[in-house]
Protein backbone atom coordinates (compact mmCIF):
# COMPACT_ATOMS: atom_id res chain seq x y z
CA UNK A 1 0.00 0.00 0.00
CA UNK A 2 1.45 3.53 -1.10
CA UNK A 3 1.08 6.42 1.00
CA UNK A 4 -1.33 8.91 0.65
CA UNK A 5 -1.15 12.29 0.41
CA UNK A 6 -3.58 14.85 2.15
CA UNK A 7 -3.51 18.53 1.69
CA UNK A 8 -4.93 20.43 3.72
CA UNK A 9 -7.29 23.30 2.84
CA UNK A 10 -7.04 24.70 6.14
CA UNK A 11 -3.72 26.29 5.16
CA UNK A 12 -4.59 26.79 1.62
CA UNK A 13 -5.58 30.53 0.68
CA UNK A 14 -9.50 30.69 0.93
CA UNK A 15 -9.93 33.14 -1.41
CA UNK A 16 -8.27 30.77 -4.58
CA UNK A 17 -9.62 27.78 -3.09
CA UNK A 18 -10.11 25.89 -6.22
CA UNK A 19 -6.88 26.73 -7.78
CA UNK A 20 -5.34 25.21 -4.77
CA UNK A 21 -6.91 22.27 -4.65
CA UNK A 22 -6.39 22.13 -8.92
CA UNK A 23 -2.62 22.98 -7.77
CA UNK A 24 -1.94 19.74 -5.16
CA UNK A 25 -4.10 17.58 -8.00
CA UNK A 26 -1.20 17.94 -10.31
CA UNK A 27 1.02 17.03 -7.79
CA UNK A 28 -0.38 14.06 -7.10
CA UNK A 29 -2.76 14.38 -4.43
CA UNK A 30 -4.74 11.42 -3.19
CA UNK A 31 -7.34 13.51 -0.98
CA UNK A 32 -8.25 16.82 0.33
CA UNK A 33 -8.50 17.26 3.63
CA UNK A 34 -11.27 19.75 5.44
CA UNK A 35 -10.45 20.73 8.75
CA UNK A 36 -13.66 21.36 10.24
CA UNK A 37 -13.69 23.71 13.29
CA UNK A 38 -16.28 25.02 15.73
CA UNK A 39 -14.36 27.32 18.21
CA UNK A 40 -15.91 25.27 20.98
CA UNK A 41 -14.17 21.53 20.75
CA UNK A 42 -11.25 24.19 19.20
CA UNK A 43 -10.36 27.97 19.64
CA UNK A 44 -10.72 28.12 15.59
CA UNK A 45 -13.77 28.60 13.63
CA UNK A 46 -13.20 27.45 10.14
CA UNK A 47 -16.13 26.19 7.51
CA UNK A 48 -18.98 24.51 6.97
CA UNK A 49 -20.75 21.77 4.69
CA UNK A 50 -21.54 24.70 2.12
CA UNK A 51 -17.88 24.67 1.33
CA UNK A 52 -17.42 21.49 1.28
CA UNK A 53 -20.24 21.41 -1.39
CA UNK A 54 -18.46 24.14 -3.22
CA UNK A 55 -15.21 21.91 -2.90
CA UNK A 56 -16.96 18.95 -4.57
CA UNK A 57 -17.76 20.62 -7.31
CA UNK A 58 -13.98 21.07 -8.60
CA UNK A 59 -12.29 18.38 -6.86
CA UNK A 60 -11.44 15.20 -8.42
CA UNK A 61 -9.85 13.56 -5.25
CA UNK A 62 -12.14 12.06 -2.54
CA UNK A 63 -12.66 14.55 0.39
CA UNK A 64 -11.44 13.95 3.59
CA UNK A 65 -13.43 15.70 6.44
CA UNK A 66 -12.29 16.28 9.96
CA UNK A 67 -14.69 17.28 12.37
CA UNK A 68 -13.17 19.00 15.07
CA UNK A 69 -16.66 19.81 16.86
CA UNK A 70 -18.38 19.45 19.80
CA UNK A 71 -21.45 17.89 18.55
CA UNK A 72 -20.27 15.75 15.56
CA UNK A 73 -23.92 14.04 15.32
CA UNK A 74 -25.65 17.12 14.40
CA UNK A 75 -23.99 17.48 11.14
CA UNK A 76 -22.59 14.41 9.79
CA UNK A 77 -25.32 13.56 7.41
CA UNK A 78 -25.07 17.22 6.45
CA UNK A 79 -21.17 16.63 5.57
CA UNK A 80 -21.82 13.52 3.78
CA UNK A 81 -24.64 15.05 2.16
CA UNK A 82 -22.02 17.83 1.02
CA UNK A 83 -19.81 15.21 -0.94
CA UNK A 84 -17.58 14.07 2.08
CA UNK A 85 -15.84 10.78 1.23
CA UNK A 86 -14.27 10.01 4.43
CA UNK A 87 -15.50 11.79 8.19
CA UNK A 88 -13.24 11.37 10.97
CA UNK A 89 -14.70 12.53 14.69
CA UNK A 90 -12.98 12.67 17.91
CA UNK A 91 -13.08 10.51 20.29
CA UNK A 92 -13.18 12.82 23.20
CA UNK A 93 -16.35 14.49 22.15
CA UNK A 94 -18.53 11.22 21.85
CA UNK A 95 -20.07 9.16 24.71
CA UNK A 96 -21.70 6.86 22.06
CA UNK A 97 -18.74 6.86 19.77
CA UNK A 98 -19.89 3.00 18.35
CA UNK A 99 -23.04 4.49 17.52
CA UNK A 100 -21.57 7.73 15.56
CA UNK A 101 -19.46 5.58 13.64
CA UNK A 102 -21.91 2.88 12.17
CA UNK A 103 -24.36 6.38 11.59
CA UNK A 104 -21.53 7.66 9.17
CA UNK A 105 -20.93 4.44 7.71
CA UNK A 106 -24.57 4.14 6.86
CA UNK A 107 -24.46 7.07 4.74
CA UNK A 108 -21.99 5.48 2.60
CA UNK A 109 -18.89 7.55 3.98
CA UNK A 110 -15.83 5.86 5.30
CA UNK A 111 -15.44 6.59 9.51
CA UNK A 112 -12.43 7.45 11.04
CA UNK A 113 -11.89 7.95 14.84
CA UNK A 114 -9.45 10.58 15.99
CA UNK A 115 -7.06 10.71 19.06
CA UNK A 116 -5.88 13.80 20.44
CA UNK A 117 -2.57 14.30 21.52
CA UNK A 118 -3.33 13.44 25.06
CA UNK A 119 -5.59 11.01 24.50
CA UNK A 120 -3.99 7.43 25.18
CA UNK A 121 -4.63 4.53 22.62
CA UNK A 122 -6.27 2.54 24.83
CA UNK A 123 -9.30 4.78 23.99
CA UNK A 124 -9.83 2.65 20.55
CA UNK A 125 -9.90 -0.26 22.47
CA UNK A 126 -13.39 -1.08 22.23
CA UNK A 127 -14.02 0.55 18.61
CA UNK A 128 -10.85 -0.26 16.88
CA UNK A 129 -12.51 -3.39 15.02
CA UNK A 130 -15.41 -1.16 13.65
CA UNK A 131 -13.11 2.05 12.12
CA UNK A 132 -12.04 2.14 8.29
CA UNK A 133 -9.08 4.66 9.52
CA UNK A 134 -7.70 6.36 12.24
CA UNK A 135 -6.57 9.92 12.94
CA UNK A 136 -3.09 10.59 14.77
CA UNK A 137 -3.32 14.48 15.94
CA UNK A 138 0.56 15.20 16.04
CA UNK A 139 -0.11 18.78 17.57
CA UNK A 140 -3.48 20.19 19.35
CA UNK A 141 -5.56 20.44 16.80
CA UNK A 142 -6.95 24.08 16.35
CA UNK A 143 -4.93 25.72 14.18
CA UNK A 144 -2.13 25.27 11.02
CA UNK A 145 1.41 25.33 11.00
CA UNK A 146 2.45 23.87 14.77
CA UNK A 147 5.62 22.03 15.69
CA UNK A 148 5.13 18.46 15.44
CA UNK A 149 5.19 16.45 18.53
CA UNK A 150 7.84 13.99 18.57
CA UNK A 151 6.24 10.92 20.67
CA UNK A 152 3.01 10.93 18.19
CA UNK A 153 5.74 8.52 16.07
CA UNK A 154 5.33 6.58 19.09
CA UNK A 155 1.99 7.06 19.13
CA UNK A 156 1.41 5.62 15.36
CA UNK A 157 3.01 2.54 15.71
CA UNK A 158 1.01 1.73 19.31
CA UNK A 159 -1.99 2.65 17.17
CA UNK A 160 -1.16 -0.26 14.43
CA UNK A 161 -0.56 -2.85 17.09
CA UNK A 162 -4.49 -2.01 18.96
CA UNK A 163 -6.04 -2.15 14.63
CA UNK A 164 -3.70 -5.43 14.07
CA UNK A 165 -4.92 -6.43 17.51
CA UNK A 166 -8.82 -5.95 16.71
CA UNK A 167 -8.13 -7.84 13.15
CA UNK A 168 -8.40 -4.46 11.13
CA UNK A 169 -5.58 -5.05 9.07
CA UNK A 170 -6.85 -3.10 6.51
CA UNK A 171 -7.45 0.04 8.62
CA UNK A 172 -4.77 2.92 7.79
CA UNK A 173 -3.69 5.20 10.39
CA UNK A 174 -3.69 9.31 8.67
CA UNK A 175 -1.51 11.42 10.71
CA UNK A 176 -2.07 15.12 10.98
CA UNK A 177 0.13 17.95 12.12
CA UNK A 178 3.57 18.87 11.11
CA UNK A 179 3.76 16.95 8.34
CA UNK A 180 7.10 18.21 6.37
CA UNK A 181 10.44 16.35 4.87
CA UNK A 182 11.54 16.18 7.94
CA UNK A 183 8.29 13.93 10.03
CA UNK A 184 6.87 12.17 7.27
CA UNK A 185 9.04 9.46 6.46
CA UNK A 186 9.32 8.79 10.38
CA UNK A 187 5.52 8.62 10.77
CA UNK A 188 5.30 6.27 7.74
CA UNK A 189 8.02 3.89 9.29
CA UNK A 190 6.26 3.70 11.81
CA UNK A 191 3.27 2.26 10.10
CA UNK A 192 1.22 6.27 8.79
CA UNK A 193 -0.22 5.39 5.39
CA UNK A 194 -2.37 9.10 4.84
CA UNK A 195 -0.20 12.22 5.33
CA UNK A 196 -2.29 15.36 5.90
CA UNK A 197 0.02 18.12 5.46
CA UNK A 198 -0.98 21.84 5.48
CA UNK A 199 1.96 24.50 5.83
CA UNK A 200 4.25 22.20 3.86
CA UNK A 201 2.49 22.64 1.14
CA UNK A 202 0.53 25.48 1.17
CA UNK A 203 3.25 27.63 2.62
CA UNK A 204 5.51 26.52 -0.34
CA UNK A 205 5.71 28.82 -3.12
CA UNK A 206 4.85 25.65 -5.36
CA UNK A 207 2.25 23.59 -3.78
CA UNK A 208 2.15 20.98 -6.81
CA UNK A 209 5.82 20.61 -6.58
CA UNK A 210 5.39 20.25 -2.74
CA UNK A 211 3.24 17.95 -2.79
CA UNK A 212 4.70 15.46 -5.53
CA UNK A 213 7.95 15.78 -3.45
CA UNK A 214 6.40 15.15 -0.07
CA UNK A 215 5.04 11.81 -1.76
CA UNK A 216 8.39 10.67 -2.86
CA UNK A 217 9.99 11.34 0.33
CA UNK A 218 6.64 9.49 1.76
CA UNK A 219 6.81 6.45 -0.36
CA UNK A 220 10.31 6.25 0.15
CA UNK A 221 10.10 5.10 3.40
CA UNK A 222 8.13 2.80 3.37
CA UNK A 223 9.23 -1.23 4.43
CA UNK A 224 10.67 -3.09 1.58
CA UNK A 225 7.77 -5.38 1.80
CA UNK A 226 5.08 -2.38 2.11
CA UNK A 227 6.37 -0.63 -1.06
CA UNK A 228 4.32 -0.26 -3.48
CA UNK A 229 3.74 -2.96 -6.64
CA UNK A 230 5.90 -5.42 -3.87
């Protein structure tokens, strides 16, 4: 399995948004990531499923939604709705987390669970079977552009063991936050198979050469036996 790559809109300039997203196409993009943001669950208020609507229209990746909100259940079908192809939701906002992710997979949208930085893995224990992906925050989620936290590689490959564990084999772990040259091929040793990166791209005066780079340098690590047409 190749690694994915993820850009991330959230660092993307809002008022060209479709150019960007035609930009990290050309590079190779496999999704585009929506960061979704409340400024309740997070001190950032970003967009809505309107955009992600608009977004649909010119995209021809899937699009990969991240919910940072406090009441996830209120809007999923909304999201989906909207042309989301993937919705991730946090685990620390959902007493009935089993129950929000079978509700997203019923509307025909892959689920993906999310752990914040604090939050331990043991916290998929009981849901880890169920996922189609999971979400590594590598910084506090909230805002682009943060220093990557070094123990989230840590973090990844614990996360791999509790999927293998739960017989999810299948299940890729996406890792967002500080994605550059520098973290990527250490997250995707460590077993990261969808890169969201925002700044690294974005912030790059080339975002389709960006990307198409950060992909090599992505694939590159991977295990001899994980690389892809092995």
């Amino acid at each position: 399995m190749s690694v994915q790559i993820a850009p991330s809109i959230l660092s993307a300039d809002f008022a060209a948004l479709g150019a960007a997203v035609a930009a990290v196409e050309r590079g190779g993009a496999d999704l585009i990531h929506v960061d979704v943001m409340d400024g309740h669950f997070v001190p950032n208020i970003t967009i809505g499923p309107p955009v992600v609507r608009s977004l649909k229209r010119v995209a021809g990746r899937p699009l990969d939604v991240h919910l940072m909100i406090a009441q996830p259940d209120r809007y999923i079908e909304a999201f989906a709705q909207a042309g989301a192809a993937m919705i991730s939701v946090h685990v620390e906002v959902l007493p009935h987390l089993h129950r929000t992710i079978h509700a997203i997979k019923a509307l025909g949208v892959k689920a993906g669970v999310v752990l914040n930085p604090s939050t331990p893995v043991t916290a998929l224990e009981q849901i880890a079977g169920d996922v189609d992906f999971v979400l590594v925050m590598s910084v506090n989620p909230g805002f682009g552009g943060q220093t990557f936290i070094a123990r989230s590689t840590r973090k990844v490959a614990e996360v791999r063991a509790a999927l293998d564990a739960a017989g999810n084999l299948d299940a890729p772990i996406e890792v967002d936050g500080g994605i550059d040259a520098g973290t990527a091929p250490q997250v995707v040793a460590a077993g990261a198979r969808i890169l969201v990166a925002g700044n690294a791209i974005f912030g790059s005066p080339d975002a389709e050469r960006a990307t198409r780079e950060l992909r090599a340098l992505a694939n590159a690590a991977l295990p001899v036996a994980a690389a892809p047409g092995r």
